[in-house]
Protein backbone atom coordinates (compact mmCIF):
# COMPACT_ATOMS: atom_id res chain seq x y z
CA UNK A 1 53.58 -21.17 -22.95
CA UNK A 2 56.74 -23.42 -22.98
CA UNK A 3 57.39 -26.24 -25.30
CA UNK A 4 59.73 -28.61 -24.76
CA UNK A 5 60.73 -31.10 -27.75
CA UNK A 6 62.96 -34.09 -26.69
CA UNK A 7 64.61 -35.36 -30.03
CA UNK A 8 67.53 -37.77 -31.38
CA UNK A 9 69.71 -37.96 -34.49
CA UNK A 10 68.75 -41.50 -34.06
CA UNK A 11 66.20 -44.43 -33.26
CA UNK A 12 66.83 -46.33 -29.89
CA UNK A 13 68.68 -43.95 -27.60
CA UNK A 14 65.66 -43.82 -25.38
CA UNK A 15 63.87 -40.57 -26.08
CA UNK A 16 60.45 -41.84 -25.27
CA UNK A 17 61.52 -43.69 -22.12
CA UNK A 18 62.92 -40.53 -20.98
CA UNK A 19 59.76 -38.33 -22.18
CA UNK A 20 57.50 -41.05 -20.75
CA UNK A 21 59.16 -40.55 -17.18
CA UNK A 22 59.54 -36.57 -17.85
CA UNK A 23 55.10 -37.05 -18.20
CA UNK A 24 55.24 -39.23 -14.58
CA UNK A 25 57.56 -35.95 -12.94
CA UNK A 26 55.72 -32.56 -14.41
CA UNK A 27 53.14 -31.51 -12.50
CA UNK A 28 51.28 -29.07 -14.90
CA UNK A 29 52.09 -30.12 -18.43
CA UNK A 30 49.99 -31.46 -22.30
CA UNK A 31 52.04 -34.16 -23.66
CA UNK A 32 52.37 -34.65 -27.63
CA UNK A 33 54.04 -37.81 -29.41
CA UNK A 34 55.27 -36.39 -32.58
CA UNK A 35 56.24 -39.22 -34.41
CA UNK A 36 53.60 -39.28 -36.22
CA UNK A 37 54.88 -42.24 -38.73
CA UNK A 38 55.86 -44.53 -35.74
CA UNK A 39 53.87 -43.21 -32.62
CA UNK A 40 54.77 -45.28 -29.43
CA UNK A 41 54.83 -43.49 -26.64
CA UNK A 42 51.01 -44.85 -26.14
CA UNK A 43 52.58 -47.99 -25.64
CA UNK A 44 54.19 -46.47 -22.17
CA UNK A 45 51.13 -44.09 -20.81
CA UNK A 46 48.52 -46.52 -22.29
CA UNK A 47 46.02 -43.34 -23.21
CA UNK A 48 42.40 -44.02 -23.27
CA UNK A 49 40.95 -42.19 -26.47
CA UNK A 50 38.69 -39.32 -26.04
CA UNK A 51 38.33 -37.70 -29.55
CA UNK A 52 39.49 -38.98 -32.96
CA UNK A 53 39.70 -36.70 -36.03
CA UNK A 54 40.77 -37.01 -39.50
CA UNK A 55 43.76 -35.50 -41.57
CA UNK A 56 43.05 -34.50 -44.89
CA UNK A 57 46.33 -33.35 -46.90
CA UNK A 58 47.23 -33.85 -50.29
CA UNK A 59 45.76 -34.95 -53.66
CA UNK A 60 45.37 -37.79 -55.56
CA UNK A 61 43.87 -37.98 -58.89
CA UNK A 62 40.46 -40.03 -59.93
CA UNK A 63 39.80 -40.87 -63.35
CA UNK A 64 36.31 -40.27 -64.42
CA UNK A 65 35.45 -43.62 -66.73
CA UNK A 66 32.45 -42.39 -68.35
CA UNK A 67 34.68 -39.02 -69.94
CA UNK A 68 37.49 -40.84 -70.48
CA UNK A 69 38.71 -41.73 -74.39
CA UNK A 70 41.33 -43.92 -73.39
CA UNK A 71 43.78 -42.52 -75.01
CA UNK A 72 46.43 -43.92 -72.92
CA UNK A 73 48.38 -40.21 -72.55
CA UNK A 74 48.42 -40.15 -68.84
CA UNK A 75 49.59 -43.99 -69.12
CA UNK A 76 52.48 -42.89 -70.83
CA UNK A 77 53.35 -39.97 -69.36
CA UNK A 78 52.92 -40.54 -65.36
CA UNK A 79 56.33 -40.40 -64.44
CA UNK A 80 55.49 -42.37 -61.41
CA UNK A 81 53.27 -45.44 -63.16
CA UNK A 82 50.80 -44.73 -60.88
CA UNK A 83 47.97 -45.18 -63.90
CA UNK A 84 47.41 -48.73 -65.21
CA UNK A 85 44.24 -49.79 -67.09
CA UNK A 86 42.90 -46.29 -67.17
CA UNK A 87 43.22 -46.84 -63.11
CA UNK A 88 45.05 -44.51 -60.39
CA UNK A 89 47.18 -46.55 -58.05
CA UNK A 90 46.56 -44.21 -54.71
CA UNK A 91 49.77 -45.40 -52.95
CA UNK A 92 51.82 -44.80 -56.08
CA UNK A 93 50.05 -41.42 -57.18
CA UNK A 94 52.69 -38.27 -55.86
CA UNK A 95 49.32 -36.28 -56.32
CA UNK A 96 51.82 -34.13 -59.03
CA UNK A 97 48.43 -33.46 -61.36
CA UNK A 98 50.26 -33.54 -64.55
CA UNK A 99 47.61 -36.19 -65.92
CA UNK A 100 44.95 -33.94 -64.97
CA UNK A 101 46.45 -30.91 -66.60
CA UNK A 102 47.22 -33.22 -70.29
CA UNK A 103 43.95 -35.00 -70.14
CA UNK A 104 42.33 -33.50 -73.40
CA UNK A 105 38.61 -34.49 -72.60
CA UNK A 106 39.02 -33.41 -68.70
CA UNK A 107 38.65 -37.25 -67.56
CA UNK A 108 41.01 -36.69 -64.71
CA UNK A 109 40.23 -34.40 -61.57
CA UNK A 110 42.72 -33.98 -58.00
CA UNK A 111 40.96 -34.93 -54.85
CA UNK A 112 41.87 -34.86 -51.81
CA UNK A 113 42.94 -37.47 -49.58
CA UNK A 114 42.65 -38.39 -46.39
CA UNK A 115 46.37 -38.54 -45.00
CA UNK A 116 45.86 -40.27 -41.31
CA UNK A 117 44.01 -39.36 -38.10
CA UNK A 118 44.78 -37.68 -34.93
CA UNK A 119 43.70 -38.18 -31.61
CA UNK A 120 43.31 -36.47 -28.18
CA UNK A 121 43.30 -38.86 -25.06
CA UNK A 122 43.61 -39.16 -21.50
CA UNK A 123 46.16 -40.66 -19.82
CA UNK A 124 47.23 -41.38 -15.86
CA UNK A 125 49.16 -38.34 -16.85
CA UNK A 126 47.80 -36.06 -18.21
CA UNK A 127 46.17 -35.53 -21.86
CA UNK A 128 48.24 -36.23 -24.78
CA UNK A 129 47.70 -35.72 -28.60
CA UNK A 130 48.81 -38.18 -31.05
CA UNK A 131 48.63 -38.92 -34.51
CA UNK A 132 48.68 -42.00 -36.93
CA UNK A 133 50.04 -41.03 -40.76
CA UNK A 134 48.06 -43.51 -43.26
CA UNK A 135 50.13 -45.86 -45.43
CA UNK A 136 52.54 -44.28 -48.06
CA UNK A 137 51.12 -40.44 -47.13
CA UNK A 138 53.98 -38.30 -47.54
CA UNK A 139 52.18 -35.13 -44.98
CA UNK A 140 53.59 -36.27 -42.03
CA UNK A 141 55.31 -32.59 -41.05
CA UNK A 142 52.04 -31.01 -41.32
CA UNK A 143 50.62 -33.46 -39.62
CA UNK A 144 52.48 -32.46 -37.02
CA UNK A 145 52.59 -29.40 -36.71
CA UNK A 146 48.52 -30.19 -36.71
CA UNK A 147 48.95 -32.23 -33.61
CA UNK A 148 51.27 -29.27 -31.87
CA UNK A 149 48.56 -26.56 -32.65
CA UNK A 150 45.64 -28.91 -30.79
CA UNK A 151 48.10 -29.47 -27.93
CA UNK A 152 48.38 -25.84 -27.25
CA UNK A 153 44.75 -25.80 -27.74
CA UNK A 154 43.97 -28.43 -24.91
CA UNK A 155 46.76 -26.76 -22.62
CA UNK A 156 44.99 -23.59 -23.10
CA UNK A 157 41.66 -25.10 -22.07
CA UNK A 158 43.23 -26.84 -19.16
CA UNK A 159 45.00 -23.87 -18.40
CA UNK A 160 48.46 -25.52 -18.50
CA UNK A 161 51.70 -23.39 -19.61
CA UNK A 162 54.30 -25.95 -20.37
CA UNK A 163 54.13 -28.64 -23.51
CA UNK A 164 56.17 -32.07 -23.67
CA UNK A 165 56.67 -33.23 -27.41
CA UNK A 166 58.41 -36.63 -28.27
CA UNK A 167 59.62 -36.08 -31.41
CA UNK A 168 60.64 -37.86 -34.83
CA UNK A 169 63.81 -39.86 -35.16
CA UNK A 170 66.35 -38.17 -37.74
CA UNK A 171 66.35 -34.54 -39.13
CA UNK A 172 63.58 -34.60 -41.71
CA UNK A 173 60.49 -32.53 -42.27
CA UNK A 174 58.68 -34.00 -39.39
CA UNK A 175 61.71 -32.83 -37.10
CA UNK A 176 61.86 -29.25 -38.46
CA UNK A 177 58.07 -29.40 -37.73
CA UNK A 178 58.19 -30.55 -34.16
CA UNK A 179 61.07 -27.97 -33.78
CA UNK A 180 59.96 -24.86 -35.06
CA UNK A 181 59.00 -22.42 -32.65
CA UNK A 182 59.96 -24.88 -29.37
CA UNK A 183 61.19 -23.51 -26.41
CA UNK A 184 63.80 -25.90 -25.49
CA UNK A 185 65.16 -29.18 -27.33
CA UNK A 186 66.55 -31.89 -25.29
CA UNK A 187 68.86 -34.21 -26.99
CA UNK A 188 68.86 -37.66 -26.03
CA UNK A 189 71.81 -39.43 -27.50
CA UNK A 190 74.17 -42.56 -26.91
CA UNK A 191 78.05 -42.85 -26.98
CA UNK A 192 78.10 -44.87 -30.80
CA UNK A 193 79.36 -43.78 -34.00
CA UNK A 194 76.12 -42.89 -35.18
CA UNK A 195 74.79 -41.70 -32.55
CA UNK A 196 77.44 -38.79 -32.16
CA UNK A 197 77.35 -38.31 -35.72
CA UNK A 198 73.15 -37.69 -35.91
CA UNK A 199 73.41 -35.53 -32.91
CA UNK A 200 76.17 -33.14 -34.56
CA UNK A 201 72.92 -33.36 -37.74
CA UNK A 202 70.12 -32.64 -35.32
CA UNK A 203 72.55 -30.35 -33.11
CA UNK A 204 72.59 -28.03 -36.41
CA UNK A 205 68.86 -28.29 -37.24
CA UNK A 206 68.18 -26.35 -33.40
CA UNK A 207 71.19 -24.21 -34.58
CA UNK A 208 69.42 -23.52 -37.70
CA UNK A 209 65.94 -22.59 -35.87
CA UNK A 210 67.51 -20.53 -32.82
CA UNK A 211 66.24 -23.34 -30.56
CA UNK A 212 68.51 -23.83 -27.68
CA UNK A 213 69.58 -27.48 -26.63
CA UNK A 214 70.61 -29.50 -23.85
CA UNK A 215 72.14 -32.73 -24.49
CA UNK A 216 71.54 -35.89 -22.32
CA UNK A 217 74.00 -38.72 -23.04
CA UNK A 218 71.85 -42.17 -22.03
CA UNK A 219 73.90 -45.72 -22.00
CA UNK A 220 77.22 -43.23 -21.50
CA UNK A 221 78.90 -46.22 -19.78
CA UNK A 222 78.71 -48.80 -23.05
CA UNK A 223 81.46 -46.60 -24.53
CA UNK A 224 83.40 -43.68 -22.43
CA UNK A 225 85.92 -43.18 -24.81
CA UNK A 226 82.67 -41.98 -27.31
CA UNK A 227 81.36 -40.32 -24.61
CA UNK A 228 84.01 -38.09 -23.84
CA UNK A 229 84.19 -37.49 -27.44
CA UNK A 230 80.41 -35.98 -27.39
CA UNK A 231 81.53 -34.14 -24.26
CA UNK A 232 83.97 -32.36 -25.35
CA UNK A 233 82.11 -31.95 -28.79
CA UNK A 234 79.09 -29.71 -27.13
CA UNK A 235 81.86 -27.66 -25.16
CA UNK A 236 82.86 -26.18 -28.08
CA UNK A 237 79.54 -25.72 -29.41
CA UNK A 238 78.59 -24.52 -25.93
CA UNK A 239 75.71 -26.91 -25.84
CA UNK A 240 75.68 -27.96 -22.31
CA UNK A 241 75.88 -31.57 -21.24
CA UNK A 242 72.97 -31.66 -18.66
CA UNK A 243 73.59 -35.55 -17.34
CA UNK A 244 74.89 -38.70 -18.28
CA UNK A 245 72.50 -41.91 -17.64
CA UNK A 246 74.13 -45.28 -17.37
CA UNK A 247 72.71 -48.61 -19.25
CA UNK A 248 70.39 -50.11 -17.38
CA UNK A 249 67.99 -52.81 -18.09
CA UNK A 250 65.10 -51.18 -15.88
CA UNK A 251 64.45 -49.01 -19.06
CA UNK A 252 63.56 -52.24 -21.05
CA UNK A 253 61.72 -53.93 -18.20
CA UNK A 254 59.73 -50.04 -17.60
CA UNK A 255 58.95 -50.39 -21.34
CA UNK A 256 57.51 -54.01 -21.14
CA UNK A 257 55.58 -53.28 -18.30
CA UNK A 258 53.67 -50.15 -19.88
CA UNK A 259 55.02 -47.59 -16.88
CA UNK A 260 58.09 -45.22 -16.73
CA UNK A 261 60.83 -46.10 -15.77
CA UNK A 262 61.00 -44.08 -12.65
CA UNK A 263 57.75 -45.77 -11.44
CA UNK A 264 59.43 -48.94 -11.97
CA UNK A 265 62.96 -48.62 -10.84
CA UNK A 266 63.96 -47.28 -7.68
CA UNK A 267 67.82 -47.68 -8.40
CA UNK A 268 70.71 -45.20 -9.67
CA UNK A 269 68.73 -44.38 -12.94
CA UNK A 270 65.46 -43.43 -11.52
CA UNK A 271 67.61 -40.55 -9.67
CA UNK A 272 69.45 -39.80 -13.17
CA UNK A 273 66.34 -39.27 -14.87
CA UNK A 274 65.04 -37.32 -11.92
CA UNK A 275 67.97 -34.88 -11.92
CA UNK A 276 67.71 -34.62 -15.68
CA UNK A 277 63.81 -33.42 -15.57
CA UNK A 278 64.63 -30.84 -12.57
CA UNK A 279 67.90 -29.11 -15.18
CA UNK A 280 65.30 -29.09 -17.81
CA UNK A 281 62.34 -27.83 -15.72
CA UNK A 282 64.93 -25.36 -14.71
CA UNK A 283 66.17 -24.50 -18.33
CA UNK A 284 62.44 -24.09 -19.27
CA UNK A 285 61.85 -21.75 -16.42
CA UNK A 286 64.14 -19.16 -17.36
């Protein structure tokens, strides 16, 4: 089975745009959003929700009134002031279970919490899996590697060999979890200072995991001085440039109609993003 992730160093360089259009192109394909703490690309393939589970990860401890002494020792020694009037704050509770392990009458117990949900839904095309992280839960790698494990349990039901994850913003746990074990990471970037700097970051996160990349510059024309700079950056890391995509405001008006943008432009981009999917369909055939 081959999974592709596409990923950035940064927000806004039009990763899901391009993942939403990659979804429109693939014939034979399960497509995962795994960004879990900001999940959009429902906003492009407007899914229609099939099954809805919940995520269970973590702890957070309960006080049980009718033991308790009140003391006040797990008041004074939560590091995190999670406990006020003999009362656990959930959102400010790390789930640590010091005050559980101090209480001397046993008053305090870990439970576990409910972290966020997933879902599995149908879209125009294809199925995708997505997932919603609750408010302040701190699980959202394992919640996605959750999602990518029931993604390559729908494509084996639907006998489908080839997996499309948009993935997290940045180089954090949920990007290590989105990565690991992928067959192929594209790299969406744009020619700005921070933009080339996250994508050296992400760049050595694949490194790291023996993932090999492909880097697509989108909005290349905005700077060319910056983009030559990334250029010639992935020649000497032998990371091959696969296109360049010029700014275009089809992207945002794709976006605000709820359909990729190759559905919705039939200019000089639509071909760019075209070309881009056939290199990586390519890549991924190999």
């Amino acid at each position: 089975m081959k999974e592709l992730v596409v990923l950035s160093g940064k927000g806004g360089t039009g990763k899901t745009s391009i993942v939403a259009s990659f979804a429109a192109l693939a014939e034979n394909k399960v497509l995962v959003d795994c960004d879990v703490d900001a999940a959009d690309l429902n906003l492009i393939l407007q899914p229609v929700l099939r099954e809805e589970h919940e995520f269970w990860s973590g702890q957070v401890a309960v006080i049980n009134n009718d033991r308790c002494t009140q003391c006040g020792l797990c008041h004074e020694r939560c590091h995190f002031q999670a406990i006020s009037d003999y009362r656990v704050n959930p959102i400010s509770c790390e789930g640590c279970g010091f005050c559980s392990y101090i209480c001397p009458v046993e008053a305090i117990t870990m439970q576990e919490t409910m972290a966020g949900r997933w879902f599995i839904s149908d879209t125009g095309y294809g199925t995708l899996v997505h997932a919603r992280l609750g408010i302040a839960q701190e699980n959202s790698g394992k919640l996605v590697a959750a999602v990518r494990e029931q993604a390559r349990h729908v494509a084996k039901e639907q006998n489908v060999d080839c997996i499309i994850s948009d993935g997290p913003p940045g180089i954090g746990c949920p990007v290590i979890s989105s990565l690991s074990g992928a067959t192929l990471a594209l790299l969406v970037t744009e020619p700005t200072l921070s933009g080339i700097h996250d994508l050296e970051r992400v760049l050595g996160v694949c490194s790291h995991f023996s993932v090999p990349a492909m880097v697509c510059i989108n909005k290349f024309d905005i700077n060319e001085d910056n983009t030559r700079r990334i250029e010639e950056y992935c020649r000497n890391e032998e990371v091959k440039v696969v296109t360049r995509i010029p700014f275009d405001n089809a992207f945002t008006e794709a976006m605000v109609s709820g359909i990729p943008v190759v559905e919705h432009s039939r200019n000089g981009v639509s071909g760019q993003v075209k070309s881009l999917w056939a290199e990586v369909y390519e890549a991924l055939d190999k």
